[in-house]
Protein backbone atom coordinates (compact mmCIF):
# COMPACT_ATOMS: atom_id res chain seq x y z
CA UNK A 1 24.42 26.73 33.13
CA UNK A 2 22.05 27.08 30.65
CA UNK A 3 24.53 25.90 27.96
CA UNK A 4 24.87 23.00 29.97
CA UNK A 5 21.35 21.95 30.20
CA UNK A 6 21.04 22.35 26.47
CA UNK A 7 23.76 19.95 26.04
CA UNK A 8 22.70 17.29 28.44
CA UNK A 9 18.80 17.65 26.40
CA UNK A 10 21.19 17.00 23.26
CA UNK A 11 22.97 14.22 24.28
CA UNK A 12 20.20 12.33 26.20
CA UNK A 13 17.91 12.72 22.69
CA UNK A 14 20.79 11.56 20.35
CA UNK A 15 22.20 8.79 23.03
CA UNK A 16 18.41 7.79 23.02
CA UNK A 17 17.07 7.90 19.22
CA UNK A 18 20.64 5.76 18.56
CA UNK A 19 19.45 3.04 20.71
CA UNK A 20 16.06 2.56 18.65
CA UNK A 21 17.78 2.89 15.39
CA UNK A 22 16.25 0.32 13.06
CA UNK A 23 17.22 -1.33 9.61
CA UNK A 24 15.43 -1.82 6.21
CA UNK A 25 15.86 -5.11 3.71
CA UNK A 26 13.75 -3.96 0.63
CA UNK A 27 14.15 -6.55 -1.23
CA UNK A 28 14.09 -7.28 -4.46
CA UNK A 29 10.72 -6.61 -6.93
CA UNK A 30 9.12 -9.71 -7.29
CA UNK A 31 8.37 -10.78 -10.89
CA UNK A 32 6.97 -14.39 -10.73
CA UNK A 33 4.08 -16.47 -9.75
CA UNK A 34 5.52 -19.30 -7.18
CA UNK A 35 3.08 -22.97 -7.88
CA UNK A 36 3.99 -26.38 -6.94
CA UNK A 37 5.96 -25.25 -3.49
CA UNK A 38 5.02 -26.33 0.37
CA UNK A 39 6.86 -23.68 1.61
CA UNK A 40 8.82 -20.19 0.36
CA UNK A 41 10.29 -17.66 1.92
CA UNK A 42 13.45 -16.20 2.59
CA UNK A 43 16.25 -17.57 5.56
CA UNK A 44 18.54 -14.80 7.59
CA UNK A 45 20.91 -14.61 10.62
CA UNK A 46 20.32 -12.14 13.40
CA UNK A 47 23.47 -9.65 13.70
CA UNK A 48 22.11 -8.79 16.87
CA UNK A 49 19.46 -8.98 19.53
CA UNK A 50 16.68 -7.22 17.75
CA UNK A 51 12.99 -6.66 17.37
CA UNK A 52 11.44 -8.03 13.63
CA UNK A 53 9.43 -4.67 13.71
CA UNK A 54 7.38 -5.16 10.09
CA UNK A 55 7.97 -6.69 6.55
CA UNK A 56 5.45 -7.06 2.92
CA UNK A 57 4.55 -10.45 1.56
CA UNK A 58 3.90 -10.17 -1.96
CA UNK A 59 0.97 -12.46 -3.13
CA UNK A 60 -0.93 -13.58 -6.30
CA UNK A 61 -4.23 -11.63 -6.73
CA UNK A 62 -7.11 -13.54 -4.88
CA UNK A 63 -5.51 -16.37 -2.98
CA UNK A 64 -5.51 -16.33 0.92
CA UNK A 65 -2.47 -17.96 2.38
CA UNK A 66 -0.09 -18.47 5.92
CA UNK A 67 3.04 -16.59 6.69
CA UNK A 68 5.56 -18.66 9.50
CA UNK A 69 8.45 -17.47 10.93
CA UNK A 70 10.74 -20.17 12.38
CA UNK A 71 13.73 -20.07 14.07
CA UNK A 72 16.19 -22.87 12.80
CA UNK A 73 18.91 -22.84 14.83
CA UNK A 74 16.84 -23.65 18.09
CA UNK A 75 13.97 -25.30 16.00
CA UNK A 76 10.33 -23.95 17.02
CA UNK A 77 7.77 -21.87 15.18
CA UNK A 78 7.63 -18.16 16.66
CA UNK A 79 4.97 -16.31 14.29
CA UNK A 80 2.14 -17.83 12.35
CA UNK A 81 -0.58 -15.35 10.47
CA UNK A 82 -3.02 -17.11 8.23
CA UNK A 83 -4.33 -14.02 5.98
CA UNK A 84 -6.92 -13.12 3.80
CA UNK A 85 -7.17 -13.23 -0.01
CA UNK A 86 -5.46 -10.03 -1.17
CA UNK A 87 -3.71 -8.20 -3.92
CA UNK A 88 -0.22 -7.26 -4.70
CA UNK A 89 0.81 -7.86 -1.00
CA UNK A 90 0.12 -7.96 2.21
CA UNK A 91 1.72 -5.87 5.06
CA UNK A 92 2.46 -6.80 8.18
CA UNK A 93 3.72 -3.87 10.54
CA UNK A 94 3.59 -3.11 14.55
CA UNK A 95 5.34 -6.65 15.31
CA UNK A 96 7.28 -6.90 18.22
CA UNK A 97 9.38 -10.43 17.25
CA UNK A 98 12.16 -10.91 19.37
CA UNK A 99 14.98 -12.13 16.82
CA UNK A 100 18.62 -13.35 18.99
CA UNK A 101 21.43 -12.43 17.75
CA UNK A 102 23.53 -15.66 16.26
CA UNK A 103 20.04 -17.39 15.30
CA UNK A 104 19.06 -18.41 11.87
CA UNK A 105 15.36 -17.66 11.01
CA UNK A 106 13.05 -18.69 8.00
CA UNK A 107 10.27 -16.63 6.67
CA UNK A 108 8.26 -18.18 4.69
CA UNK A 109 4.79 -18.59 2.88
CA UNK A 110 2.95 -22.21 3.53
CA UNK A 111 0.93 -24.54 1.60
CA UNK A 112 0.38 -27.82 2.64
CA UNK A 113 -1.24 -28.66 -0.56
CA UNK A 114 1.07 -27.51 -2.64
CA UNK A 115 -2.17 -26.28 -5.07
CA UNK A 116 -2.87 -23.08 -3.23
CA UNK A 117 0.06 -21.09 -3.93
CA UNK A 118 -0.08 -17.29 -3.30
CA UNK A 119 4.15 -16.14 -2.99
CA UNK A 120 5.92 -14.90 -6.19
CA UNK A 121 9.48 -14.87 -6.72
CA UNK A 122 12.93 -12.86 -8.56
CA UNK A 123 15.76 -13.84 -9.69
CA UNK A 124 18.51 -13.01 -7.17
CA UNK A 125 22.05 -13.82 -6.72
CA UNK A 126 23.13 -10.98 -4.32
CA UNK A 127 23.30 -12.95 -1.13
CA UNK A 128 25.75 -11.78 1.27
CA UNK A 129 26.00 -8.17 -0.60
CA UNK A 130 24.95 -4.66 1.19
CA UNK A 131 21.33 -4.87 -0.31
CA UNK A 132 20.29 -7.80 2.08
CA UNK A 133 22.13 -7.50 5.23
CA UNK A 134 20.85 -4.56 7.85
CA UNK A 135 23.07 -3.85 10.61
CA UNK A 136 20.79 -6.42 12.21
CA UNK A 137 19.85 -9.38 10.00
CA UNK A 138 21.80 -11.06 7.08
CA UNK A 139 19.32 -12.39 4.61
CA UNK A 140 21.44 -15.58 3.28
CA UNK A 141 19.56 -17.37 1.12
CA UNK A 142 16.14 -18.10 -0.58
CA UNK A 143 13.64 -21.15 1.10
CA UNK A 144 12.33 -23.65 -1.33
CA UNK A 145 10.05 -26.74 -0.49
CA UNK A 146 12.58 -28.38 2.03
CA UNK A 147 16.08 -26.62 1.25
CA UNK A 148 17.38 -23.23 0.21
CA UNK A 149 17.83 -21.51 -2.93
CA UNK A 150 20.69 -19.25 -3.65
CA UNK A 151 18.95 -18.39 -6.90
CA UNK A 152 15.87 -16.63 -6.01
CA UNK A 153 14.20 -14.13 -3.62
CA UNK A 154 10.76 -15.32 -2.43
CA UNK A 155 7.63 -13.11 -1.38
CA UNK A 156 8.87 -10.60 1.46
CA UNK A 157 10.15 -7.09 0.83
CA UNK A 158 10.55 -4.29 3.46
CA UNK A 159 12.21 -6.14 6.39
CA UNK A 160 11.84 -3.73 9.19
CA UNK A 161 14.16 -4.39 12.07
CA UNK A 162 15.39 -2.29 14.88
CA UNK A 163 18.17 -3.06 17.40
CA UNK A 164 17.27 -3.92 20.74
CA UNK A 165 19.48 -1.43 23.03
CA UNK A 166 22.34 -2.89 24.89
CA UNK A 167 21.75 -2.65 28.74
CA UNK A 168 25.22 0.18 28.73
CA UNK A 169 22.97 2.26 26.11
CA UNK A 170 19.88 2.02 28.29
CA UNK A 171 21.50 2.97 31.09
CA UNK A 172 23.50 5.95 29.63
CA UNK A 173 19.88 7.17 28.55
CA UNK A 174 18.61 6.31 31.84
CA UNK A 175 21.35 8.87 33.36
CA UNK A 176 21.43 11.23 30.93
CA UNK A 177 17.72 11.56 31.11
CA UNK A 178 17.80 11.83 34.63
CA UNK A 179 20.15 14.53 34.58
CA UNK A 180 18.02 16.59 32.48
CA UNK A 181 15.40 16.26 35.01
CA UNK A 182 17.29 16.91 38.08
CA UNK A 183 18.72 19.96 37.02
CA UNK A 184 14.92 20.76 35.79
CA UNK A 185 14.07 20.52 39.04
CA UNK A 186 17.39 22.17 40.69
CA UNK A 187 16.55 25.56 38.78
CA UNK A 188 12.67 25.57 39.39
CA UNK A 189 13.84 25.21 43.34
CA UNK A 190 16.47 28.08 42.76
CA UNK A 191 13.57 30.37 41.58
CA UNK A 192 11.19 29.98 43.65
């Protein structure tokens, strides 16, 4: 029996820390100053239902600045952070941003002046490859001004995702969990 409860512990902790898995876009290293832009950022598809857990926004030295998330495919801003003036980057971690799966989403960096600034940019032009798709966002192209750029990667490194569990998952955990407990419970009855 006691084989048994070690396996139901084992299979209600693996079952469980599965569910929360999450996934990592680094990014590449940014190597240019952005000027002259409203709005930068970078535009992905959600793979699945997940949570948009964290990510970096890389900044000029000294300039304060706005991060927006938007959701394009049912238009409406979900996340706005105006920030102060920082260096290298600023981190953002601890979100809880519900992302849908089959939405697009831009992240960008805003300037409504289009003097102020504070994103940089690389060269990329490895859209679509393993080094920007999780197993729950596809990052699919850069944001410039008003359209996309298939050229670049602007400002954010580090996406931090994690899957929101399917209700079959939560449940299995639920039971397996539940087990554990019951025949917790069962034994400490026996003995007594």
């Amino acid at each position: 029996m006691l084989r048994l409860q070690k396996s139901i512990a084992i299979l209600a902790i693996v079952t469980c820390a599965s569910a929360t898995r999450g996934g990592l876009i680094e990014g590449p290293i940014m190597t240019s100053d952005i000027s002259g832009n409203s709005r930068w950022g970078i535009q992905f598809t959600a793979l699945k239902t997940s949570w948009l857990r964290g990510f970096d926004y890389e900044v000029q030295d000294g300039i304060a600045g706005r991060v927006e998330l938007h959701n394009i495919t049912t238009p409406g801003m979900i996340f706005s952070n105006d920030h102060a003036a920082a260096t290298d980057r600023v981190e953002y971690r601890g979100l809880s941003i519900l992302l849908l799966a089959g939405q697009d989403y831009q992240l960008v960096g805003v300037d409504a002046t289009t003097t102020n600034n504070n994103g940089r940019f690389a060269a990329y032009s490895n859209y679509g490859a393993s080094a920007s798709i999780s197993d729950e966002i596809d990052v699919t192209t850069g944001v410039q001004n008003s359209g996309t750029n298939s050229g670049l990667w602007f400002s954010f490194r580090n996406v931090e995702t994690e899957a929101v569990p399917e209700p079959g998952t939560l449940g299995l955990c639920a039971l397996l969990t539940g087990a554990f407990y019951a025949r917790r419970c069962w034994r400490r009855r026996k003995l007594a």
